[in-house]
PDB file of N, CA and C in Angstrom:
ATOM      1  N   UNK A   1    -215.502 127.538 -54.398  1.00  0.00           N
ATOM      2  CA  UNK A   1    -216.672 128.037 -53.709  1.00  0.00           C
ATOM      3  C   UNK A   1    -217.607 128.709 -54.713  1.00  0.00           C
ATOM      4  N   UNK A   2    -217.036 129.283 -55.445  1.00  0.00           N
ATOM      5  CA  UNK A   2    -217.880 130.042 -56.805  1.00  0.00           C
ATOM      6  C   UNK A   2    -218.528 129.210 -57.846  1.00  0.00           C
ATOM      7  N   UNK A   3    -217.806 128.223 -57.933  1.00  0.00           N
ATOM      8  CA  UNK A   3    -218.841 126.797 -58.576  1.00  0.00           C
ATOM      9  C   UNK A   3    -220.148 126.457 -57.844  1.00  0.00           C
ATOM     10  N   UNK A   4    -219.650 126.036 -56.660  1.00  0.00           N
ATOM     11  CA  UNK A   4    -220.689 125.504 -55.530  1.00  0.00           C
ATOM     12  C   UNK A   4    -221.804 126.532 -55.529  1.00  0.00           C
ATOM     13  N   UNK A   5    -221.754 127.730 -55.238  1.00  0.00           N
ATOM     14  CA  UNK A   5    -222.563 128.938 -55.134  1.00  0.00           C
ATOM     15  C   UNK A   5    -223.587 129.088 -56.319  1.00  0.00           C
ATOM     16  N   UNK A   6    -223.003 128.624 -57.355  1.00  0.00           N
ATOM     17  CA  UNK A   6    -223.269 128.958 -58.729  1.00  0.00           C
ATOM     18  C   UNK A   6    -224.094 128.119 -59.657  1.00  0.00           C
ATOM     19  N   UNK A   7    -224.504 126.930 -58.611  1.00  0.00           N
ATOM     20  CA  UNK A   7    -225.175 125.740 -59.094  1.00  0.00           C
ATOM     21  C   UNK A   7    -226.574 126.558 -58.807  1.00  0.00           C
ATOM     22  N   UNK A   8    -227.669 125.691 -59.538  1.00  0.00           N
ATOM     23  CA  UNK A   8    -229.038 126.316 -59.807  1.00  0.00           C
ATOM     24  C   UNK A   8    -229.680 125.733 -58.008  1.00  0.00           C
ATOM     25  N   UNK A   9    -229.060 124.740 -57.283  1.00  0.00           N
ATOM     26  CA  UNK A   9    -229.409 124.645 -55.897  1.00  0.00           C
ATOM     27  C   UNK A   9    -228.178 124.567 -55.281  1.00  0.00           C
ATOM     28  N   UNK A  10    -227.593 125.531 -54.979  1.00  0.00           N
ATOM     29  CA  UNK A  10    -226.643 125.894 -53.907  1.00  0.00           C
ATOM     30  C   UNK A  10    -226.650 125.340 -52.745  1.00  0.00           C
ATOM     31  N   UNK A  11    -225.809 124.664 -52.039  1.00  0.00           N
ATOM     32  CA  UNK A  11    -225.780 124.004 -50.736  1.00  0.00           C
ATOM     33  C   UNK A  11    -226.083 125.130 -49.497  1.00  0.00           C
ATOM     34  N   UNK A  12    -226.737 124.600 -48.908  1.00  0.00           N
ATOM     35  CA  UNK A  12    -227.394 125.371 -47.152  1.00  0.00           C
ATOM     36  C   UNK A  12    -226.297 124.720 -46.354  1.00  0.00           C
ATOM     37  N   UNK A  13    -225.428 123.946 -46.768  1.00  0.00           N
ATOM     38  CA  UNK A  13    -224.261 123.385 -45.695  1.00  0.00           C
ATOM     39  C   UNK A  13    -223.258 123.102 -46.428  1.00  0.00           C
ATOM     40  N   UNK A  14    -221.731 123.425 -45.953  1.00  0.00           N
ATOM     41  CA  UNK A  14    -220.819 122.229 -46.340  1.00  0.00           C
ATOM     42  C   UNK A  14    -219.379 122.110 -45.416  1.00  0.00           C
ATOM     43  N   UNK A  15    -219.200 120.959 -45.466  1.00  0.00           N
ATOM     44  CA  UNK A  15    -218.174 120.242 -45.027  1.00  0.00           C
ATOM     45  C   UNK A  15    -216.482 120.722 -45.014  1.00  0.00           C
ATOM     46  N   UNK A  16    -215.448 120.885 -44.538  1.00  0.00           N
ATOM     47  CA  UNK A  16    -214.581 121.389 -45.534  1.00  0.00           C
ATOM     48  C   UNK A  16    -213.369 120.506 -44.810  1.00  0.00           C
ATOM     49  N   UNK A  17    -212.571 119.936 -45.324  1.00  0.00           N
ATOM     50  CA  UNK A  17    -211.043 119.129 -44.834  1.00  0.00           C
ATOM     51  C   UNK A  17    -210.503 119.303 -43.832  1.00  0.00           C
ATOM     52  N   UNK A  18    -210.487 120.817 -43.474  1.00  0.00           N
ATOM     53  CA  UNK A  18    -210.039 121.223 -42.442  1.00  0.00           C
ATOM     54  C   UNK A  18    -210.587 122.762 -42.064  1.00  0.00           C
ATOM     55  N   UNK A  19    -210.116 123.002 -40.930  1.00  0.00           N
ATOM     56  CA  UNK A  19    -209.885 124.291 -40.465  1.00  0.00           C
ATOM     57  C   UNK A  19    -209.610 125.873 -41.429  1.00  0.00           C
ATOM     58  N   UNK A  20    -208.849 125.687 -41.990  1.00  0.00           N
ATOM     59  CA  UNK A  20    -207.939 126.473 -42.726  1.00  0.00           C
ATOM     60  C   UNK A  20    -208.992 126.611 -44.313  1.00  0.00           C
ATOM     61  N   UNK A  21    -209.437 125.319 -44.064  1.00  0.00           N
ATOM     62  CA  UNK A  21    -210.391 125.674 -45.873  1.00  0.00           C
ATOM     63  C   UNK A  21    -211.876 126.228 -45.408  1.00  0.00           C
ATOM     64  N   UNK A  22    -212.134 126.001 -44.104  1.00  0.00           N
ATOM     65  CA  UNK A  22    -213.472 126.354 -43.705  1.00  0.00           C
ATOM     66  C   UNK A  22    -213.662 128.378 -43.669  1.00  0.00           C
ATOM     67  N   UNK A  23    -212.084 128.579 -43.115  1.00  0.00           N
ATOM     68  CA  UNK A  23    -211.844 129.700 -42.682  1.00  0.00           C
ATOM     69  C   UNK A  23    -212.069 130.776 -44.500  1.00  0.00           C
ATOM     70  N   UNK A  24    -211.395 129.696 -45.265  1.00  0.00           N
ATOM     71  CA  UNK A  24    -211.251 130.316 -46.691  1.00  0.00           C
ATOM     72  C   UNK A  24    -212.762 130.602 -47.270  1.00  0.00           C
ATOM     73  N   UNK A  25    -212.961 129.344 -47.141  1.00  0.00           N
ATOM     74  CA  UNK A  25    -214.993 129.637 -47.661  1.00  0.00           C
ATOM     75  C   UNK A  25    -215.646 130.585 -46.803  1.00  0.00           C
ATOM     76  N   UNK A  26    -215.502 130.939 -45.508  1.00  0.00           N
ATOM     77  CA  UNK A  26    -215.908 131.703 -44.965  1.00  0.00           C
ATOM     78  C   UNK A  26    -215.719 133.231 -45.651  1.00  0.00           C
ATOM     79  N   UNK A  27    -214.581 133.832 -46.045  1.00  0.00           N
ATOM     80  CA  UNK A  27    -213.956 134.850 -46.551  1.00  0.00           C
ATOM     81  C   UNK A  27    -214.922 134.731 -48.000  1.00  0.00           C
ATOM     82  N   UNK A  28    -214.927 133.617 -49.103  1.00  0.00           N
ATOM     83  CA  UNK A  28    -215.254 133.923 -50.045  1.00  0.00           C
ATOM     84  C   UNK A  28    -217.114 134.049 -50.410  1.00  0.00           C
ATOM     85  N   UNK A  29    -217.623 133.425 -49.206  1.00  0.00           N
ATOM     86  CA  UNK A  29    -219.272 133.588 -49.076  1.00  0.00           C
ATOM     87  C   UNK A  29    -219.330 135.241 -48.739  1.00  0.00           C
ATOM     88  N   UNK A  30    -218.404 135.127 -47.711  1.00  0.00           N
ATOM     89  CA  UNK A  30    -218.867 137.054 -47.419  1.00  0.00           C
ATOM     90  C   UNK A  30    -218.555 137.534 -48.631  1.00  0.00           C
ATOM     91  N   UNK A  31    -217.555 137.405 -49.574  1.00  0.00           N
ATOM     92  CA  UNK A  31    -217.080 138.696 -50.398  1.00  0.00           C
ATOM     93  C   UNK A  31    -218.479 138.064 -52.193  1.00  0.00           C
ATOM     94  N   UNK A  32    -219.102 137.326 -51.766  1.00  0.00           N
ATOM     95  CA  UNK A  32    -220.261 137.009 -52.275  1.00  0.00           C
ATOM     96  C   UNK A  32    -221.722 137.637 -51.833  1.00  0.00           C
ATOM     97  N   UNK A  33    -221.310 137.926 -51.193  1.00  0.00           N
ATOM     98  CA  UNK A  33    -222.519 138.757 -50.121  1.00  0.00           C
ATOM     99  C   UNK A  33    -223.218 137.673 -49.213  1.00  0.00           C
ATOM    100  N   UNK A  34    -223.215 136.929 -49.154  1.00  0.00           N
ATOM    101  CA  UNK A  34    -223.629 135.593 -48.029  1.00  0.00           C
ATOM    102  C   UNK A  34    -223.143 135.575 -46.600  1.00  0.00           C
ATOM    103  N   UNK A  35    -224.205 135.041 -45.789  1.00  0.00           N
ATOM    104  CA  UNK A  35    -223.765 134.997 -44.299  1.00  0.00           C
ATOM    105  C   UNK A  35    -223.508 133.302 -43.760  1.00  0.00           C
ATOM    106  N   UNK A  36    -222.651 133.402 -42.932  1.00  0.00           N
ATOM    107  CA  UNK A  36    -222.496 132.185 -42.381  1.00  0.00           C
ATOM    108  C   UNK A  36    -223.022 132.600 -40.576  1.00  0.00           C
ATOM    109  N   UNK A  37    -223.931 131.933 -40.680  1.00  0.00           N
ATOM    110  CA  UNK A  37    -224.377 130.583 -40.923  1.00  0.00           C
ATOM    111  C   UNK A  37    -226.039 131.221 -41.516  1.00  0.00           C
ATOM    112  N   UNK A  38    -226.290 132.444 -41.494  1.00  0.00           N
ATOM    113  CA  UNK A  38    -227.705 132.573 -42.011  1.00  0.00           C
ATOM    114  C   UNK A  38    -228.369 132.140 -43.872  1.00  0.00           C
ATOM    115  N   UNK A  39    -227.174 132.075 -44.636  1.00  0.00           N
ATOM    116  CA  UNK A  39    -227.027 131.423 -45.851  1.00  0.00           C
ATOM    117  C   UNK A  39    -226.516 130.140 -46.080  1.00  0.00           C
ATOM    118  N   UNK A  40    -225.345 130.317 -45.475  1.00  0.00           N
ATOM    119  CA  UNK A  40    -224.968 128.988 -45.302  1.00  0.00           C
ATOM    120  C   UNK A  40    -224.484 128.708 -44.168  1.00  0.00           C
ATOM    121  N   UNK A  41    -224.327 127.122 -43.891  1.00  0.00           N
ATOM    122  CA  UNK A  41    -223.425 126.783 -42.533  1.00  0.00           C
ATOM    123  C   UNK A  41    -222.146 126.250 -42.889  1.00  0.00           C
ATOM    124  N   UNK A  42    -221.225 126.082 -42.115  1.00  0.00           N
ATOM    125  CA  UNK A  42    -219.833 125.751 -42.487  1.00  0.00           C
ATOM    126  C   UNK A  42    -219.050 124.742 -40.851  1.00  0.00           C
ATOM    127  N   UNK A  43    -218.676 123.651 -41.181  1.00  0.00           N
ATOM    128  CA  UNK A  43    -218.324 122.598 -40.481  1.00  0.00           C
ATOM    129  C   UNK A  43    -216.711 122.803 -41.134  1.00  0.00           C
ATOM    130  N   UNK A  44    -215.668 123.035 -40.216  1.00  0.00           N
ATOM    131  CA  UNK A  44    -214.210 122.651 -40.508  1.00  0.00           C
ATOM    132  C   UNK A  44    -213.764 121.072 -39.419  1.00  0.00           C
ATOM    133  N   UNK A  45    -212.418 121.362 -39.749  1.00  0.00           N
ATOM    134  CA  UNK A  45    -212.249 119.979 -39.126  1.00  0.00           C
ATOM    135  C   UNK A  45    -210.489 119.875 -38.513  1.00  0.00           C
ATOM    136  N   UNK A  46    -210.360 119.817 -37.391  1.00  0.00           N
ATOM    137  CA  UNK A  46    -209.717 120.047 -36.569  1.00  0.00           C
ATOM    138  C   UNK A  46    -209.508 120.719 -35.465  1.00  0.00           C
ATOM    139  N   UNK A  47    -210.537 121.646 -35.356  1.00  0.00           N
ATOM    140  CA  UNK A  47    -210.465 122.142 -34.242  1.00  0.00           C
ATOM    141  C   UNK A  47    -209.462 122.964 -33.811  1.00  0.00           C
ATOM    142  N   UNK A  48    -208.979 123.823 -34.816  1.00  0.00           N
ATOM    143  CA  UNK A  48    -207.560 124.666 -34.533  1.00  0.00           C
ATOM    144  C   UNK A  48    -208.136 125.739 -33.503  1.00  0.00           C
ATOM    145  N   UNK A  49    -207.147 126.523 -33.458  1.00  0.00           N
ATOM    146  CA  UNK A  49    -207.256 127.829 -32.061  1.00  0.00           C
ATOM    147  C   UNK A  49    -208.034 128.950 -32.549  1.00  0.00           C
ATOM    148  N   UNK A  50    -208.084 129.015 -34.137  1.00  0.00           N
ATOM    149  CA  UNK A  50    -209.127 129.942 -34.413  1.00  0.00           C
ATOM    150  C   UNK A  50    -210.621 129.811 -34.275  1.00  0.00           C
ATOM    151  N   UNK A  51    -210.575 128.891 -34.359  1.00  0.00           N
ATOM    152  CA  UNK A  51    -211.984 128.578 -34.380  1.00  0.00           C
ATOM    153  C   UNK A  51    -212.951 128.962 -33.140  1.00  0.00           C
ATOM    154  N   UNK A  52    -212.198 129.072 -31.898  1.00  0.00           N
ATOM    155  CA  UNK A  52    -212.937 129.743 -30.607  1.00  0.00           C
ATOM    156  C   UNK A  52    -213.121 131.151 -30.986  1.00  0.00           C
ATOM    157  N   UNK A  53    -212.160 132.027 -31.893  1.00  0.00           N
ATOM    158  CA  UNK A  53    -212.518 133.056 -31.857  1.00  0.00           C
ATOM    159  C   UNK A  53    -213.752 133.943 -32.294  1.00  0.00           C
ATOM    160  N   UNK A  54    -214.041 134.786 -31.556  1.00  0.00           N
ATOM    161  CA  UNK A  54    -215.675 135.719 -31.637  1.00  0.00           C
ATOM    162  C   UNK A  54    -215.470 136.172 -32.923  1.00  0.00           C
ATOM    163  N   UNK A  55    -214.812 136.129 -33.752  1.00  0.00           N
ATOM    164  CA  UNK A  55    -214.991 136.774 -35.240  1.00  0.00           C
ATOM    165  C   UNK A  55    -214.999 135.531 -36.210  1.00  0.00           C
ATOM    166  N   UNK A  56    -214.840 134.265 -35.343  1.00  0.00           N
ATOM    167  CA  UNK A  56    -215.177 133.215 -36.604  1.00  0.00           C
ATOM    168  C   UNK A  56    -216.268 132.372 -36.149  1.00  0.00           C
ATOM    169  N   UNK A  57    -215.833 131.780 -34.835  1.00  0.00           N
ATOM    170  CA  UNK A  57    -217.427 131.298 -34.395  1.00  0.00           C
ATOM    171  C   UNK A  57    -217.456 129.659 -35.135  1.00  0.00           C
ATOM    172  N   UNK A  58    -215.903 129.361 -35.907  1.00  0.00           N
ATOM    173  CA  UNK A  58    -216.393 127.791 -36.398  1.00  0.00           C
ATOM    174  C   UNK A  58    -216.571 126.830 -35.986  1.00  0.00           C
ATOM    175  N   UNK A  59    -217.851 126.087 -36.369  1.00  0.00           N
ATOM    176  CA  UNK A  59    -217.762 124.413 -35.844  1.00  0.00           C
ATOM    177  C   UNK A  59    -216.900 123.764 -36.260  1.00  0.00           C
ATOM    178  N   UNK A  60    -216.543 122.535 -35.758  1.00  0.00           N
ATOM    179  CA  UNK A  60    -215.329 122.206 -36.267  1.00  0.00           C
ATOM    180  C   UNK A  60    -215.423 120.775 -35.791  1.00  0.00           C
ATOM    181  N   UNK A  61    -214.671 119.673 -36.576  1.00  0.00           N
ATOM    182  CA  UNK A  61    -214.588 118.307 -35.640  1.00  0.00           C
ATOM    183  C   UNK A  61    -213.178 118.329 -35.154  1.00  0.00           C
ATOM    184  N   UNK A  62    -213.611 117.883 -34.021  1.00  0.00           N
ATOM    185  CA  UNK A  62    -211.987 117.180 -33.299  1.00  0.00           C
ATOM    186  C   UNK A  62    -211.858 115.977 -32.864  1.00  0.00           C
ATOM    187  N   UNK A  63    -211.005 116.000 -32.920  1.00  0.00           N
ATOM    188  CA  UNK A  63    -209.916 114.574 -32.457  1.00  0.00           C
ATOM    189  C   UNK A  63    -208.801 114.624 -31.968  1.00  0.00           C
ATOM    190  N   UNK A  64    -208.928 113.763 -31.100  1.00  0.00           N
ATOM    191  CA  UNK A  64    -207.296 113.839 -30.066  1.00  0.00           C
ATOM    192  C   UNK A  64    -206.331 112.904 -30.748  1.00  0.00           C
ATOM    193  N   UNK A  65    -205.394 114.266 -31.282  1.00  0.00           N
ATOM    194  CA  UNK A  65    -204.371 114.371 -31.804  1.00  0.00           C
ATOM    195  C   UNK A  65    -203.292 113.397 -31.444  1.00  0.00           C
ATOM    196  N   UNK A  66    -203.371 113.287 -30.117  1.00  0.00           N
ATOM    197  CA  UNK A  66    -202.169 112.677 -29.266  1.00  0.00           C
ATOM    198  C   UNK A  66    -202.433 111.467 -29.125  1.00  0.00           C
ATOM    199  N   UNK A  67    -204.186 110.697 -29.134  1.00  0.00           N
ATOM    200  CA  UNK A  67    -204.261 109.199 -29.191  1.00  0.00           C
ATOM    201  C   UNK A  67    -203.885 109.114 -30.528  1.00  0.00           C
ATOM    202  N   UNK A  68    -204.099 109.943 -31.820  1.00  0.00           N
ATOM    203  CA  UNK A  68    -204.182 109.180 -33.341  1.00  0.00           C
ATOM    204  C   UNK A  68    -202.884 108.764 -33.249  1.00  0.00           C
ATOM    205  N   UNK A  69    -201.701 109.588 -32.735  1.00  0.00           N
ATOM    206  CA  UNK A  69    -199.782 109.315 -32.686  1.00  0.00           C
ATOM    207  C   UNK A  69    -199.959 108.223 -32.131  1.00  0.00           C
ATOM    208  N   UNK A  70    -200.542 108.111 -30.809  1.00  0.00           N
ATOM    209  CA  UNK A  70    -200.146 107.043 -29.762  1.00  0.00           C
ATOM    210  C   UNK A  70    -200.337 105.533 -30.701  1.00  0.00           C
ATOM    211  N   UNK A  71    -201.493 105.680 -31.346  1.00  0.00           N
ATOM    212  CA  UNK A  71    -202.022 104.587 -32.172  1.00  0.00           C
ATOM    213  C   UNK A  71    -201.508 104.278 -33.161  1.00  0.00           C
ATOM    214  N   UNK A  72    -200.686 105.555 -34.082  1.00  0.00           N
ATOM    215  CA  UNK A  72    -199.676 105.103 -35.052  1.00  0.00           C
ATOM    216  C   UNK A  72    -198.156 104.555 -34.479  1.00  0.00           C
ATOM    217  N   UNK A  73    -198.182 104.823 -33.635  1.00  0.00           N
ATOM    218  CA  UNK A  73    -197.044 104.608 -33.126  1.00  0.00           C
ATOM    219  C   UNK A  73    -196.529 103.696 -32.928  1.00  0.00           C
ATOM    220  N   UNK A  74    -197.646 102.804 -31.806  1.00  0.00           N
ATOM    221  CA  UNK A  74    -198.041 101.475 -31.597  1.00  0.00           C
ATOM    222  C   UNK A  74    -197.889 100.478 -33.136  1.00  0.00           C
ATOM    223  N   UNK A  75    -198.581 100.848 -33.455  1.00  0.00           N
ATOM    224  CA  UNK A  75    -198.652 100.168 -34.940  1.00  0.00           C
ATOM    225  C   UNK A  75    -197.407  99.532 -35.397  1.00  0.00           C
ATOM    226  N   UNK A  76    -196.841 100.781 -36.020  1.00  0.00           N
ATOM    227  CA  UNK A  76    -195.813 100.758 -36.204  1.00  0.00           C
ATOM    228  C   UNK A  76    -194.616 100.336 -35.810  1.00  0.00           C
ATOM    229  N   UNK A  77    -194.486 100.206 -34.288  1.00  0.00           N
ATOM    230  CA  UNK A  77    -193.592  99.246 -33.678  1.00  0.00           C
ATOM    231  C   UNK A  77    -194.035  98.060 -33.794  1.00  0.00           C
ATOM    232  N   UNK A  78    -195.209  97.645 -33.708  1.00  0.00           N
ATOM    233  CA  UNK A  78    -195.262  96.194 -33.799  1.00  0.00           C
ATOM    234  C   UNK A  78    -195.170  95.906 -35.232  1.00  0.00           C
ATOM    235  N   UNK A  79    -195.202  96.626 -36.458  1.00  0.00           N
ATOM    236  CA  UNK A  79    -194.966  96.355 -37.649  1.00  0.00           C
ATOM    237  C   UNK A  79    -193.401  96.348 -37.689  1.00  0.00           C
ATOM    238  N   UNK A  80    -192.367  96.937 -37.255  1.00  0.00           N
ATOM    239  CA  UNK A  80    -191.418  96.820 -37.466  1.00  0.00           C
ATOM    240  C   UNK A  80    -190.715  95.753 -36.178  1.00  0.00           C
ATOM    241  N   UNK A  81    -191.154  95.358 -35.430  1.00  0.00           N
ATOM    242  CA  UNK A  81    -190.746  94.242 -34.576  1.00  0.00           C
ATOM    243  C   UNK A  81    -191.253  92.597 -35.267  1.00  0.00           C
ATOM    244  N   UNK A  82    -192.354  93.093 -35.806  1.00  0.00           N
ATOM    245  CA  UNK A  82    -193.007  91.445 -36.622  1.00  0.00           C
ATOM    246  C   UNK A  82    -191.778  90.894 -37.439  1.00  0.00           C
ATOM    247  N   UNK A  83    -192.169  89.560 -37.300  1.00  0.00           N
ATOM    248  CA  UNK A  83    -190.924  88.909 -38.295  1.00  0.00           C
ATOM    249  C   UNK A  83    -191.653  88.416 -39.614  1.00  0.00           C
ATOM    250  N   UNK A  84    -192.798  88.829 -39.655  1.00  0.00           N
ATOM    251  CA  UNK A  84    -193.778  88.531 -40.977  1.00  0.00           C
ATOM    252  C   UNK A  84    -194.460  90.128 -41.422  1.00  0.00           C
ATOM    253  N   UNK A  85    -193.882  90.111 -42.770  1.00  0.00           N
ATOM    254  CA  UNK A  85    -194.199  91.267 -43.165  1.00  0.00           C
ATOM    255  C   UNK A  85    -195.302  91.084 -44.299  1.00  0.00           C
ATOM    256  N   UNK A  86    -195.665  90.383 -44.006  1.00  0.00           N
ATOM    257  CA  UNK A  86    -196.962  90.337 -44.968  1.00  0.00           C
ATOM    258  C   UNK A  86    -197.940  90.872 -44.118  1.00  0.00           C
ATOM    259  N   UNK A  87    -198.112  91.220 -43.031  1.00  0.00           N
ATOM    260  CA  UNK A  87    -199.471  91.249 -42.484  1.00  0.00           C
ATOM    261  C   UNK A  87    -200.530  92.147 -42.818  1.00  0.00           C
ATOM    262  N   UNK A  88    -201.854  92.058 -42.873  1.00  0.00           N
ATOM    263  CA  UNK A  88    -202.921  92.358 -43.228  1.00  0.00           C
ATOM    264  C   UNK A  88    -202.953  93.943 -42.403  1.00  0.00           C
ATOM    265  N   UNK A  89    -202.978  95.274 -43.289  1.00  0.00           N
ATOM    266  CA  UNK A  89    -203.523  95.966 -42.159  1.00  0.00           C
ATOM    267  C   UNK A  89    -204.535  96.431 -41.695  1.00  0.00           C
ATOM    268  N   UNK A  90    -203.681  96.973 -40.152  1.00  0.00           N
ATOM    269  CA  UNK A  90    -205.234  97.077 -39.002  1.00  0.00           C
ATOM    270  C   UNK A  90    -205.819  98.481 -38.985  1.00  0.00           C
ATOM    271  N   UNK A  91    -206.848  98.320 -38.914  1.00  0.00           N
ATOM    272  CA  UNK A  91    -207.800  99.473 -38.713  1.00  0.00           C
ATOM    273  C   UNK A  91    -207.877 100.116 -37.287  1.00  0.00           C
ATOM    274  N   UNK A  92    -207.887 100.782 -36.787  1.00  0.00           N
ATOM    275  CA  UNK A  92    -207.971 101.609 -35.652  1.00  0.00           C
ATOM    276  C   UNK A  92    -208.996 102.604 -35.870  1.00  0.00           C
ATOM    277  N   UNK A  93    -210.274 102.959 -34.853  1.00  0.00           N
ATOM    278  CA  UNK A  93    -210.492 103.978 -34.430  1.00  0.00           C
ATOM    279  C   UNK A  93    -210.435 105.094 -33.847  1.00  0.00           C
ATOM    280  N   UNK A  94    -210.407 106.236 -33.637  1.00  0.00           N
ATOM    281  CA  UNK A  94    -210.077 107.319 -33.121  1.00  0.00           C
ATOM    282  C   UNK A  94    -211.241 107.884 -33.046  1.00  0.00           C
ATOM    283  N   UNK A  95    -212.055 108.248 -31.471  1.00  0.00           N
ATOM    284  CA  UNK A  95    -213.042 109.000 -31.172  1.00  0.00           C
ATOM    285  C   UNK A  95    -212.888 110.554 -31.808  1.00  0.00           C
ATOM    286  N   UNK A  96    -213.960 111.349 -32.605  1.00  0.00           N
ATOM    287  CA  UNK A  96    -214.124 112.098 -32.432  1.00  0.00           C
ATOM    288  C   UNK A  96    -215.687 113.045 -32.125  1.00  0.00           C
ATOM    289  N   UNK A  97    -215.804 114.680 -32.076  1.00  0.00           N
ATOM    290  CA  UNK A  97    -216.720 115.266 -32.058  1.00  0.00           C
ATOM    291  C   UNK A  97    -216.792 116.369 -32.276  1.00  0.00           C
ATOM    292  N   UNK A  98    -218.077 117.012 -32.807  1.00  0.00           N
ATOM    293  CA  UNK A  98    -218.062 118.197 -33.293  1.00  0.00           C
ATOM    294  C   UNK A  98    -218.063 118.819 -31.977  1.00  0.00           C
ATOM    295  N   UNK A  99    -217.586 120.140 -32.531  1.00  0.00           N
ATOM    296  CA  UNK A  99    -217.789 121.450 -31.209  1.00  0.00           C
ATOM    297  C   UNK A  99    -218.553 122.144 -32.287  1.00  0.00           C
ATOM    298  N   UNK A 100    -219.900 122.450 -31.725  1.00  0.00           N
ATOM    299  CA  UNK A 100    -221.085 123.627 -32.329  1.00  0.00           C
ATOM    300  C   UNK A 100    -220.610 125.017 -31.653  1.00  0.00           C
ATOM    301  N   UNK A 101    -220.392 125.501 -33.179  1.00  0.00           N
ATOM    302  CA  UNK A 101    -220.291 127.062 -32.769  1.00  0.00           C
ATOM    303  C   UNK A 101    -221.279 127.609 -33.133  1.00  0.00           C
ATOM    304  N   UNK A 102    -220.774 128.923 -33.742  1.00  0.00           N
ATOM    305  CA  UNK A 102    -222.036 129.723 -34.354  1.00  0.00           C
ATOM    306  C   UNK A 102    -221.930 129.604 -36.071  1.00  0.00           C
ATOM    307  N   UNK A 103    -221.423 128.966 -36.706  1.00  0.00           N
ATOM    308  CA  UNK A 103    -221.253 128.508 -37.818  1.00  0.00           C
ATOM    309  C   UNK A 103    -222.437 127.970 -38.711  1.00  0.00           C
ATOM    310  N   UNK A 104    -223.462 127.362 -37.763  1.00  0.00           N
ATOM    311  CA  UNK A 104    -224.128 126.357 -38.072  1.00  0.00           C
ATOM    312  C   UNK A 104    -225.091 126.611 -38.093  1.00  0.00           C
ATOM    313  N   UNK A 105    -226.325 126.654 -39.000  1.00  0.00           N
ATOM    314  CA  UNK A 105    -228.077 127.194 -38.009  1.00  0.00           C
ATOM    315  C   UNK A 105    -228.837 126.138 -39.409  1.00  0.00           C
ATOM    316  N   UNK A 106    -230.294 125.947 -38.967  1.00  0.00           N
ATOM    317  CA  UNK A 106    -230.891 125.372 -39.524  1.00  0.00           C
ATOM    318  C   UNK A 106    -231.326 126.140 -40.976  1.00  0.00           C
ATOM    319  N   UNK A 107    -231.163 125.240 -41.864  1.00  0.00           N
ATOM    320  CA  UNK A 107    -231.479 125.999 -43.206  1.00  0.00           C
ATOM    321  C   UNK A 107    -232.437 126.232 -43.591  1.00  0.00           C
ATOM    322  N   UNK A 108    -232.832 127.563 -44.234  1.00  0.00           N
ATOM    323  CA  UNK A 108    -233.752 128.056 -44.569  1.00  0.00           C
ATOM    324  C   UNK A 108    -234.533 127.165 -45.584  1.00  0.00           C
ATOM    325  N   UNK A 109    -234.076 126.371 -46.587  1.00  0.00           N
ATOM    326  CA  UNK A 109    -235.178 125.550 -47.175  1.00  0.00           C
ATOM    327  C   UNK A 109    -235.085 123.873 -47.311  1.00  0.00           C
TER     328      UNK A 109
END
């Protein structure tokens, strides 16, 4: 985060893997003196249980957890029932969407 910050144009947004790293950049912008979302905005990704909370306020993407299994699952049985193991693999989609919290605001430049 101290790299990123430290560039001569600093990002007004960023992205982060998950939940848990969004929560971390959050901690290290404040102890930078920066606000989220009035300096920057911050997007995590999963949608964990913190993220509703009034002291974090993160956006976050989600996805249902329980179709991505259902879909590996599937897969996977028919990969291990095939009698040809060469097969090409398949791509699957999995719907997701952001939940807008207070994380997020339009950037100042």
């Amino acid at each position: 985060m101290d790299q990123l910050m430290a560039l001569d144009q600093p990002p007004t947004a960023i992205l982060l893997g998950n939940d848990w790293m969004a929560m971390g950049a959050m901690q290290a912008l404040t102890k930078r003196g920066l606000s989220v979302p009035e300096d920057v905005s911050l997007i995590g990704h999963d949608d964990l249980w913190f993220c509703a909370d009034p002291t974090m306020n993160l956006s976050s993407i989600h996805r249902d957890e329980s179709e991505l299994v259902a879909q590996a699952i599937e897969l996977l049985i028919a990969q291990i029932q095939s009698k040809d193991q060469s097969q090409t693999p398949e791509e699957r989609f999995v719907p997701a969407q952001v939940i807008w919290r207070q994380s997020v605001a339009q950037a100042k430049r």
